[in-house]
Protein backbone atom coordinates (compact mmCIF):
# COMPACT_ATOMS: atom_id res chain seq x y z
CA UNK A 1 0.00 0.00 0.00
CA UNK A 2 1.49 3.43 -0.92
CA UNK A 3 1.93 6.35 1.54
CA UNK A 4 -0.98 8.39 -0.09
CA UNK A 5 -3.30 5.48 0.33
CA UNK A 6 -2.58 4.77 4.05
CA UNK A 7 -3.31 8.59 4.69
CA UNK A 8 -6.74 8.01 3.03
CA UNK A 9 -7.54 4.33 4.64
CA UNK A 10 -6.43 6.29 8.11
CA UNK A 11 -8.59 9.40 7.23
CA UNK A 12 -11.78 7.37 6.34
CA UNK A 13 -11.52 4.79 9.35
CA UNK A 14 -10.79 7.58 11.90
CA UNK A 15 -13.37 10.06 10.85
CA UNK A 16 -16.79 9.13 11.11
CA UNK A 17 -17.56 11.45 8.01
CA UNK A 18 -14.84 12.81 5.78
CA UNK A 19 -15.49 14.71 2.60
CA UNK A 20 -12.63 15.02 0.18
CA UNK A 21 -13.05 17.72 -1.80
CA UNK A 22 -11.30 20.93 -3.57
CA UNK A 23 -10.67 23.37 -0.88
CA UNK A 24 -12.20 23.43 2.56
CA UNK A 25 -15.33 23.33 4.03
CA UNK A 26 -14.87 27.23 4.73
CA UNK A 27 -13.71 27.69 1.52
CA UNK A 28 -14.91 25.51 -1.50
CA UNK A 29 -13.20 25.85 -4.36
CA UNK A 30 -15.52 23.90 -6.81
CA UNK A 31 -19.10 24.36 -7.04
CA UNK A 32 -19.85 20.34 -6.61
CA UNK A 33 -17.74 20.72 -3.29
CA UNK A 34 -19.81 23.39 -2.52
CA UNK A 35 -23.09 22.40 -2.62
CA UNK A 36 -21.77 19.03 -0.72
CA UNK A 37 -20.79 21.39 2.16
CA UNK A 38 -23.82 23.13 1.99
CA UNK A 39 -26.17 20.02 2.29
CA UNK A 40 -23.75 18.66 5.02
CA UNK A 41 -23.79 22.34 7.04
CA UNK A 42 -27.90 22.62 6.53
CA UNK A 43 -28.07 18.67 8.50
CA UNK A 44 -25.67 19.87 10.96
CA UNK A 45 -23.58 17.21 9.74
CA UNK A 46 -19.98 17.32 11.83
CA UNK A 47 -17.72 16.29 9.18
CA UNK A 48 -13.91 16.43 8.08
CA UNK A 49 -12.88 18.13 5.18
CA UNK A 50 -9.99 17.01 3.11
CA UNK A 51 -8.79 19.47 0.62
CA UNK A 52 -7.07 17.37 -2.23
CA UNK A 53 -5.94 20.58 -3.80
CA UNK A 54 -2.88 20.24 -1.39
CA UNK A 55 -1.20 16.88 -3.54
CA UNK A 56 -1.49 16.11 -7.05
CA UNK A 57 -0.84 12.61 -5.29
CA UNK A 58 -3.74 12.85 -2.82
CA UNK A 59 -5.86 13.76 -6.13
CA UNK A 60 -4.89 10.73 -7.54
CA UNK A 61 -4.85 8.43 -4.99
CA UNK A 62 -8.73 9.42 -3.40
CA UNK A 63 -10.06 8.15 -7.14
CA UNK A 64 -7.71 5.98 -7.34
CA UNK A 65 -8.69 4.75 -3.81
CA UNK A 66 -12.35 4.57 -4.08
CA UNK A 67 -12.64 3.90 -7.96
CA UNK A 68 -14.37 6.79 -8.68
CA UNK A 69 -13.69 9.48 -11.11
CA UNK A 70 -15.03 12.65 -9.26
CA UNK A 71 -14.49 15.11 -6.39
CA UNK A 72 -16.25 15.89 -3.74
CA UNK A 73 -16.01 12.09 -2.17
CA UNK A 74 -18.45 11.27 0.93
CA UNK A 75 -16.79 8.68 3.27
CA UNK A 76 -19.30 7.79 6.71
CA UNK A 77 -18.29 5.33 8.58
CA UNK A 78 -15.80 4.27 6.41
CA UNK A 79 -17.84 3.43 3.95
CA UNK A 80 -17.67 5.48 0.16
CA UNK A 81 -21.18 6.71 -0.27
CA UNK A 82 -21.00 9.21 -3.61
CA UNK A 83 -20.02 12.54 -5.37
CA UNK A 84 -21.97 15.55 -5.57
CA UNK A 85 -24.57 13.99 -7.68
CA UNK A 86 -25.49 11.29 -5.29
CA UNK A 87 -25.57 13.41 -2.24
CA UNK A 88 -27.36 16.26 -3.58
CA UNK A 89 -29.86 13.27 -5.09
CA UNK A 90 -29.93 11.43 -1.53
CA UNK A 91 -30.62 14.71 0.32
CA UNK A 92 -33.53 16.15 -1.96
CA UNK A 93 -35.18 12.69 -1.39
CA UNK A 94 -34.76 12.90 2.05
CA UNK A 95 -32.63 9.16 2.05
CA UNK A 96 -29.45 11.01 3.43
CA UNK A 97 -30.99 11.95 6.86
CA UNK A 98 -32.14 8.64 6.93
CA UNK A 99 -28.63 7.27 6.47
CA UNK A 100 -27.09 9.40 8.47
CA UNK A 101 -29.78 8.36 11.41
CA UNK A 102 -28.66 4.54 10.72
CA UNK A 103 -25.27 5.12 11.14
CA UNK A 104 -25.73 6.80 14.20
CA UNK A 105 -24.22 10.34 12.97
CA UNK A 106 -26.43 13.11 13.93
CA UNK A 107 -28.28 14.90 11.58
CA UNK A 108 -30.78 17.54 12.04
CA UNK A 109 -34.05 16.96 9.62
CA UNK A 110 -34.34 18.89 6.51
C-alpha cells in the first residue's frame, strides 16, 4: 500500500464522516464541493474536510482509492457513499438523513 493510500484508509476509518473535496469546508473551491458542504452544514452534519488541492498525489490516490472518477467524495463510517450527484440526489429525497440516522451520525431533519 502506498503512503498516499494509508493517509486516506487512516482518514476514512478515523473520521466518522470525511469529505474530500477541492478546498475546505470554509472555503470551496468547486461548485460540486460546494453544494456538498452546503447540504452537510444545513443537516448539521460534523464532518472532516480534506482538501485534495494540497497533492497532485492525494488527487490521484482518493479516485484511485475509491474507484471513482469525481471530487467531492463522501466517506461515513468508512464506507464510500458518492459525489456531488449522489448526495445532492440522496438529500432532496430525504434518504441522506435517513442514512445518516442509521449510522448513528447526527443529523438535524431537513
Amino acid at each position: 500500500m502506498t503512503a498516499i493510500s494509508q493517509f486516506i484508509e487512516n482518514e476514512v476509518k478515523s473520521n466518522d464522516v470525511v469529505l474530500f473535496m477541492k478546498g475546505t469546508p470554509g472555503f470551496p473551491q468547486c461548485g460540486f464541493s460546494g453544494q456538498v458542504v452546503q447540504i452537510l452544514d444545513y443537516l448539521g452534519v460534523d464532518y472532516k474536510g480534506v482538501n485534495i488541492l494540497t497533492s497532485d498525489e492525494l488527487r490521484q490516490g482518493i479516485k484511485d482509492y475509491s474507484q471513482w472518477p469525481t471530487i467531492p467524495q463522501l466517506y461515513v463510517k468508512g464506507e464510500f457513499v458518492g459525489g456531488c450527484d449522489i448526495i445532492r440526489e440522496m438529500f432532496q429525497a430525504g434518504e441522506l438523513q435517513t442514512f445518516f440516522g442509521e449510522k448513528g451520525i447526527a443529523a438535524r431533519a431537513a
